[in-house]
Protein backbone atom coordinates (compact mmCIF):
# COMPACT_ATOMS: atom_id res chain seq x y z
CA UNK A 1 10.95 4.93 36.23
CA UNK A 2 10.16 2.14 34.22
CA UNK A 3 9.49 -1.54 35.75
CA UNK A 4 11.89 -3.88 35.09
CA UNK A 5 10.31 -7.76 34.84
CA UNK A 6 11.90 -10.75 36.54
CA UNK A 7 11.79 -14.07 34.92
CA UNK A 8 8.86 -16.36 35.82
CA UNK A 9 7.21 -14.02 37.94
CA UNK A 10 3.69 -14.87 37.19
CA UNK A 11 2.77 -17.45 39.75
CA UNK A 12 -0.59 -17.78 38.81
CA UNK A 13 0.67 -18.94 35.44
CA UNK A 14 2.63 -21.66 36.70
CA UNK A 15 0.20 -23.06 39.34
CA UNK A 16 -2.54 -23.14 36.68
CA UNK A 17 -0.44 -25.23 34.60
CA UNK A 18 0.82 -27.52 37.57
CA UNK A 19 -2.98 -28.11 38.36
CA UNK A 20 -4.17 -29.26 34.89
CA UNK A 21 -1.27 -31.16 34.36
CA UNK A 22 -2.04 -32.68 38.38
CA UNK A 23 -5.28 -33.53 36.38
CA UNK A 24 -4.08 -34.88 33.58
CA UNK A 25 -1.86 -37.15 35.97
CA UNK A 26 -4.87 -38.16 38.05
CA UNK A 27 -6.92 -39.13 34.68
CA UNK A 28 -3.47 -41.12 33.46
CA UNK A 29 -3.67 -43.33 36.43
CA UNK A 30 -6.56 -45.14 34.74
CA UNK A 31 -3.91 -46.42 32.06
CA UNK A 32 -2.67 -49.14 34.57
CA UNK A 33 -4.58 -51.07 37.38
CA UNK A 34 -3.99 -48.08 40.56
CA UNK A 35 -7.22 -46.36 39.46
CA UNK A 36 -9.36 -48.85 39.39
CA UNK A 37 -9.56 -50.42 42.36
CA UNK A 38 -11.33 -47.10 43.28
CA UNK A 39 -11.92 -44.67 40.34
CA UNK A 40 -14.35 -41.93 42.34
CA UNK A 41 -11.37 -40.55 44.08
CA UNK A 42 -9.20 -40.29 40.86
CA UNK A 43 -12.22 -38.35 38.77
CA UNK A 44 -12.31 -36.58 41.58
CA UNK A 45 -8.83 -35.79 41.90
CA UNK A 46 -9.10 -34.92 38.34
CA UNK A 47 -12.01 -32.42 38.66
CA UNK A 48 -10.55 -30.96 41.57
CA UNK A 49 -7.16 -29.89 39.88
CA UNK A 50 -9.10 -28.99 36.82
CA UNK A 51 -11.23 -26.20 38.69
CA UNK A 52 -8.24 -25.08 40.59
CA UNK A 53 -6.56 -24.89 36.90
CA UNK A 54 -9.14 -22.44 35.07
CA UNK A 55 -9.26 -19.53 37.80
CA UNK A 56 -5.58 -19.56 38.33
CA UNK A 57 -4.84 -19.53 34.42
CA UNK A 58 -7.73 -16.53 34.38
CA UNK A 59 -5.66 -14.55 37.04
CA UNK A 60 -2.29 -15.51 35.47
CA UNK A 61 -3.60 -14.02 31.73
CA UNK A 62 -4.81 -11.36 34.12
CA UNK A 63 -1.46 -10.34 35.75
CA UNK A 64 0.24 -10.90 32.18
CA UNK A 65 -1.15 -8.11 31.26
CA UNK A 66 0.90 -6.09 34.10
CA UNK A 67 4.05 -8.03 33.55
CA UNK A 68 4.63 -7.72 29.96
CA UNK A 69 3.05 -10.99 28.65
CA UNK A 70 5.45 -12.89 31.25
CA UNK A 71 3.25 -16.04 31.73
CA UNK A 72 1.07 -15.53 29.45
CA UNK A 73 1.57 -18.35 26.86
CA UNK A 74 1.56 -21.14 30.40
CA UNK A 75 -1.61 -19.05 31.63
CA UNK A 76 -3.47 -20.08 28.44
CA UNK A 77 -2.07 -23.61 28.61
CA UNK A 78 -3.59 -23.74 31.86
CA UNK A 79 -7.11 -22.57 31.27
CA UNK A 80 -7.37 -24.89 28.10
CA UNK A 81 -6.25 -27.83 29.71
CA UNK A 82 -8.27 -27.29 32.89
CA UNK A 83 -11.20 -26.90 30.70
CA UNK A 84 -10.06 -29.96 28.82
CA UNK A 85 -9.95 -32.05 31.75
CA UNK A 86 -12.98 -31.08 33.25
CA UNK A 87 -15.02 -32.01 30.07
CA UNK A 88 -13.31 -35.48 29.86
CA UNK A 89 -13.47 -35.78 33.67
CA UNK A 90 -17.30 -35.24 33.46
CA UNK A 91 -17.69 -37.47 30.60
CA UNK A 92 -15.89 -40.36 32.38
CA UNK A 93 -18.61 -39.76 35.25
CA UNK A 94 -21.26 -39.70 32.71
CA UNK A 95 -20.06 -42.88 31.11
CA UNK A 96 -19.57 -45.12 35.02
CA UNK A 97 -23.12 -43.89 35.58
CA UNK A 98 -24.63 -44.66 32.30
CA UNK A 99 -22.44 -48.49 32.89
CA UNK A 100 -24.73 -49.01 36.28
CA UNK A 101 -28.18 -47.65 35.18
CA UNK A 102 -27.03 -50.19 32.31
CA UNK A 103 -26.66 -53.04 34.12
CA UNK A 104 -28.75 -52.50 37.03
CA UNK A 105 -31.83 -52.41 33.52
CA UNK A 106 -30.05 -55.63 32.62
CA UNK A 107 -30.15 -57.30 36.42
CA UNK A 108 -33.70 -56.00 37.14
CA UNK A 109 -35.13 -57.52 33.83
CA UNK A 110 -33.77 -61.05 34.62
């Protein structure tokens, strides 16, 4: 008896790309003036979705397999732009702490 595949039955698929673009929202924020009166918890946001993003796109590619390539297209999307995120995520760290090594050289020289 062959299995018959439902529409939008890889979760996985659609979670992973819910999370990276929860990311990419959290990263947007720093666009207007929300995210920076405290930008820690918005990186942080941002991280968080972003390695939430790449195991569930890795299980939805996984389970695409099983399903007939249902999902796997969003499963991709997912992994990408969870990796994506992360990188500019970690670069936006890497940039506030290179700012206050910067300027706490600057203050202690004066």
């Amino acid at each position: 008896m062959s299995e018959t595949v439902l529409p939008g039955r890889n979760r996985a698929a659609k979670v992973s790309v819910f999370f990276a673009m929860g990311s990419l929202g959290a990263l947007a924020n720093f666009a207007g003036p929300i995210a920076w009166l405290n930008p820690p918890i918005f990186i942080g946001m941002a991280i968080v979705c972003a390695l939430i993003a790449i195991p569930a796109g890795h299980v939805g590619r996984f389970r695409a397999r099983r399903l007939a390539g249902d999902g796997k297209g969003m499963a991709l999307a997912g992994i990408l732009g969870g990796w994506a995120m992360l990188l500019v995520s970690l670069l936006a760290v890497a940039a506030a702490v290179g700012l206050l090594v910067g300027v706490g050289l600057l203050v202690d020289k004066t």
